[in-house]
Protein backbone atom coordinates (compact mmCIF):
# COMPACT_ATOMS: atom_id res chain seq x y z
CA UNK A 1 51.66 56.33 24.68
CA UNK A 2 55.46 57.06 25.00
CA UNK A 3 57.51 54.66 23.40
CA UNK A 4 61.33 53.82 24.90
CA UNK A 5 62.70 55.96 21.88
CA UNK A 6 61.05 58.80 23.42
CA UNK A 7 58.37 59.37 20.22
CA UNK A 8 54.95 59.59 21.00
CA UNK A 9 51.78 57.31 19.19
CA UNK A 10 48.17 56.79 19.48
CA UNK A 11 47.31 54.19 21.25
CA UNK A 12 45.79 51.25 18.88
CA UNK A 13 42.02 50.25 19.37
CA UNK A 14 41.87 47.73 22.02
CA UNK A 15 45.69 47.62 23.69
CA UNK A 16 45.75 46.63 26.35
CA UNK A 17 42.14 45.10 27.03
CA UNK A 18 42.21 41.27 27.58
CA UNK A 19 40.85 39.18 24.84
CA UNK A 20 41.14 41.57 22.24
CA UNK A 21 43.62 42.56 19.25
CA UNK A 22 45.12 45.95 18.66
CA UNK A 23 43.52 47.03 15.02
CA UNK A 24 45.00 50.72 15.18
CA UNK A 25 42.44 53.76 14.99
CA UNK A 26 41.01 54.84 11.92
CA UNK A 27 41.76 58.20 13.15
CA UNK A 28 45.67 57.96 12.94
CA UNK A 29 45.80 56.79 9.73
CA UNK A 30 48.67 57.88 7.17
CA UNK A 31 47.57 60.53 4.37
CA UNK A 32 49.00 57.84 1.92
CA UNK A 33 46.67 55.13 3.32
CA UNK A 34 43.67 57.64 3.32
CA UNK A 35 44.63 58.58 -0.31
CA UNK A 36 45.09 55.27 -1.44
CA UNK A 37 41.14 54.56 0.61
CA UNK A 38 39.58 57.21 -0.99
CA UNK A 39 40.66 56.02 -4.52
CA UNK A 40 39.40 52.77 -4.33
CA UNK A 41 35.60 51.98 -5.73
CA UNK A 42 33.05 52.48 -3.93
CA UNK A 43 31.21 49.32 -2.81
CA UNK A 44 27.45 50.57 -3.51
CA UNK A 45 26.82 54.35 -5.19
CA UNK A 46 23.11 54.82 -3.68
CA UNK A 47 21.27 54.02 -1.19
CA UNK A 48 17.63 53.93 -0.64
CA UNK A 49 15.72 53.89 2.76
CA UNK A 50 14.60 50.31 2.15
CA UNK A 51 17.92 49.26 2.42
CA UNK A 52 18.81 50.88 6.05
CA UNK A 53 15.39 52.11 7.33
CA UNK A 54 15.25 49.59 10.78
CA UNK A 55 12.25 47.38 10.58
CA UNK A 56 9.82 46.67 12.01
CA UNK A 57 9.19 49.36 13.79
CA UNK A 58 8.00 49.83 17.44
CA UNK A 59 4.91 52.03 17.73
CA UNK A 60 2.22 52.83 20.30
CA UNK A 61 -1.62 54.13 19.92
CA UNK A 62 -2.50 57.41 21.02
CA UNK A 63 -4.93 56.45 23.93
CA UNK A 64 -1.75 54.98 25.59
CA UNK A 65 -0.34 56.81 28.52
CA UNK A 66 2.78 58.69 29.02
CA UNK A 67 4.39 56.55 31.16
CA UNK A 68 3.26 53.82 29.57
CA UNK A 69 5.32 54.88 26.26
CA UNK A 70 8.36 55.83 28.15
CA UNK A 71 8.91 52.73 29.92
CA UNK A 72 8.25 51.05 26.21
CA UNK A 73 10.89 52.69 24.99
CA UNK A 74 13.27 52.51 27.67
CA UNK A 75 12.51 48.46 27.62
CA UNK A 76 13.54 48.61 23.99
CA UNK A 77 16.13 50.98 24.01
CA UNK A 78 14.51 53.54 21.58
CA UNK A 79 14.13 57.03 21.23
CA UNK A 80 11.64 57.71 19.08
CA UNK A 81 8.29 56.19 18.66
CA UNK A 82 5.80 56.94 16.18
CA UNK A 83 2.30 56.64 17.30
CA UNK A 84 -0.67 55.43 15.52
CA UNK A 85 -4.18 55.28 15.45
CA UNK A 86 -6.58 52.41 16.49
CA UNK A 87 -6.04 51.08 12.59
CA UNK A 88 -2.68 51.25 12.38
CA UNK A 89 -1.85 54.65 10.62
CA UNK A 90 0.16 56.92 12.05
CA UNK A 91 -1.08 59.86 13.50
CA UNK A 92 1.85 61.81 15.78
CA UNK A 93 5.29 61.50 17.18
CA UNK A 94 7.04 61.17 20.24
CA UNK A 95 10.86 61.33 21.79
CA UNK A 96 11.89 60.44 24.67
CA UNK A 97 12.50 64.16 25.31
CA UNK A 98 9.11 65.00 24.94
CA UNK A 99 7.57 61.97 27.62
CA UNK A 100 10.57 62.54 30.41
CA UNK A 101 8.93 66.30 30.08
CA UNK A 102 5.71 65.79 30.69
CA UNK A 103 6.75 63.18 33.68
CA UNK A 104 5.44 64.57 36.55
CA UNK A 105 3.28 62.95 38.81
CA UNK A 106 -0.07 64.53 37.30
CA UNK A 107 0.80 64.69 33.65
CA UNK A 108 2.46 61.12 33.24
CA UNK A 109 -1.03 59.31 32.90
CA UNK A 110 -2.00 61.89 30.32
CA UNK A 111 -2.63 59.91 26.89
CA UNK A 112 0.12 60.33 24.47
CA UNK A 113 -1.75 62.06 22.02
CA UNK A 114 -1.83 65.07 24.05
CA UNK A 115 1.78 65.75 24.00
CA UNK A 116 3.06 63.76 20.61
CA UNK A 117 3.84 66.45 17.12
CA UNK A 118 0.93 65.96 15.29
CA UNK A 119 2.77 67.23 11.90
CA UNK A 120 5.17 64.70 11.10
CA UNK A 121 7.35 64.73 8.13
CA UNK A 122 7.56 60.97 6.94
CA UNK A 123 10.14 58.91 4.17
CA UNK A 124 9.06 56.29 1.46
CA UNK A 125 10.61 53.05 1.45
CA UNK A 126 12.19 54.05 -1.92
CA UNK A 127 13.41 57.67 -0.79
CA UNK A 128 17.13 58.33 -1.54
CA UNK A 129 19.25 58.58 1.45
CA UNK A 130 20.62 62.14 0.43
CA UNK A 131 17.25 63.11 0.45
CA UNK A 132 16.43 62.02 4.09
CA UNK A 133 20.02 63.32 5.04
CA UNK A 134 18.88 66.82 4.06
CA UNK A 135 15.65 66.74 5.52
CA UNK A 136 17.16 65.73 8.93
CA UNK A 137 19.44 68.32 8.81
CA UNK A 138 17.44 71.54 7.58
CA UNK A 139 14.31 70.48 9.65
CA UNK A 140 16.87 70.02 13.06
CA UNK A 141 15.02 66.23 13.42
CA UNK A 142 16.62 63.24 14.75
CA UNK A 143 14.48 60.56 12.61
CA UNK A 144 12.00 59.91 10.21
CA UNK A 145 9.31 57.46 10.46
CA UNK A 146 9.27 55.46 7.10
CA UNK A 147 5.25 54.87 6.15
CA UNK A 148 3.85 52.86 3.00
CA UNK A 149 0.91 54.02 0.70
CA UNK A 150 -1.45 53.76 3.25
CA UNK A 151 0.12 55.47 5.89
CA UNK A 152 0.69 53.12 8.23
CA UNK A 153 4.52 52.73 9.43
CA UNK A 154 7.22 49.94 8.05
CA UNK A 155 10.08 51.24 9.44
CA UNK A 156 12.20 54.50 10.53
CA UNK A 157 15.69 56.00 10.16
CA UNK A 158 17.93 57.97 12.35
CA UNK A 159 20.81 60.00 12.35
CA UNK A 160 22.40 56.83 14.15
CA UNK A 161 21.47 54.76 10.79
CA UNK A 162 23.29 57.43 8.73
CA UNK A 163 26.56 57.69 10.89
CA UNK A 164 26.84 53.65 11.13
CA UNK A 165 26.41 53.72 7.18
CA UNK A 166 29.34 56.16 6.80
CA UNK A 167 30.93 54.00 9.52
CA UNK A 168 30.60 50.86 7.01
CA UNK A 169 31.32 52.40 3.84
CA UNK A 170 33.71 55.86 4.23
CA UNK A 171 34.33 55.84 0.27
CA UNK A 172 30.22 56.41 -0.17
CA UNK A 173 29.57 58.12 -3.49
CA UNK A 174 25.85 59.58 -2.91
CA UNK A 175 25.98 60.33 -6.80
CA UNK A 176 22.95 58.75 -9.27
């Protein structure tokens, strides 16, 4: 945005859209207001899964079809859904990704289990966050299905539950 003095600025969050308030970016902050941001306390030094993991979690069996899981989790707006056996316990994995592959018209009655990871790496409620974070990163996987003593699922976290928690807290101090 050019301003009548001829000097340039960012354009603050919202101008311009009815109903709503200009807050200014984050991203066009001063270096003495990000100084003076990252020198204030930290509101909460650790965080455990239990704490961000969204719960409940959606799941599906394995003798459910393909399509049947992809328009579940297009429905819910998911995706990643861990899948489970007739007891509850979970037994594979599935993205979105994987289903929209195996879509066409022959394969999309196929039962899930035929095309869900069968290895999946899984959190504890009481995991550290840092902990999850790496494991995302080094093993290149979007989320981890969060399972209790008996296997069976009570939750999951993403990469999208990590970014919002840096989003809510940007002084987070990951430090016991």
């Amino acid at each position: 945005m050019v301003h009548p003095s001829g000097k340039s600025s960012a354009p603050a969050i919202g101008e311009g859209e009815p109903g709503t308030t200009p807050t200014g970016s984050f991203l066009h902050r001063t270096p003495g207001d990000v100084y003076k941001e990252s020198s204030l306390p930290t509101e909460k030094p650790v965080f455990f899964l239990h704490e961000i993991m969204t719960t409940p979690v959606w799941t599906k069996t394995q003798d459910e079809s393909i399509e049947t899981c992809l328009d579940f989790m297009m429905e819910k707006g998911i995706r990643h859904l861990p899948v489970t056996n007739e007891s509850g316990k979970l037994v594979g994995f599935v993205s979105d990704r994987d289903l929209l592959d195996k879509m066409k018209s022959y394969e999309k009655e196929m039962p899930v289990s035929d095309v869900m990871i069968k290895r999946v790496l899984v959190g504890t409620a009481g995991a550290e966050i840092r902990q999850v974070t790496k494991v995302l990163l080094e093993e290149r996987i979007g989320c981890l299905p969060i399972v209790n003593d008996d296997n069976l699922p009570i939750g999951i976290i993403t990469r999208s539950d990590l970014l919002r928690l840096l989003l809510k807290y940007p002084n987070l101090s990951l430090t016991i």
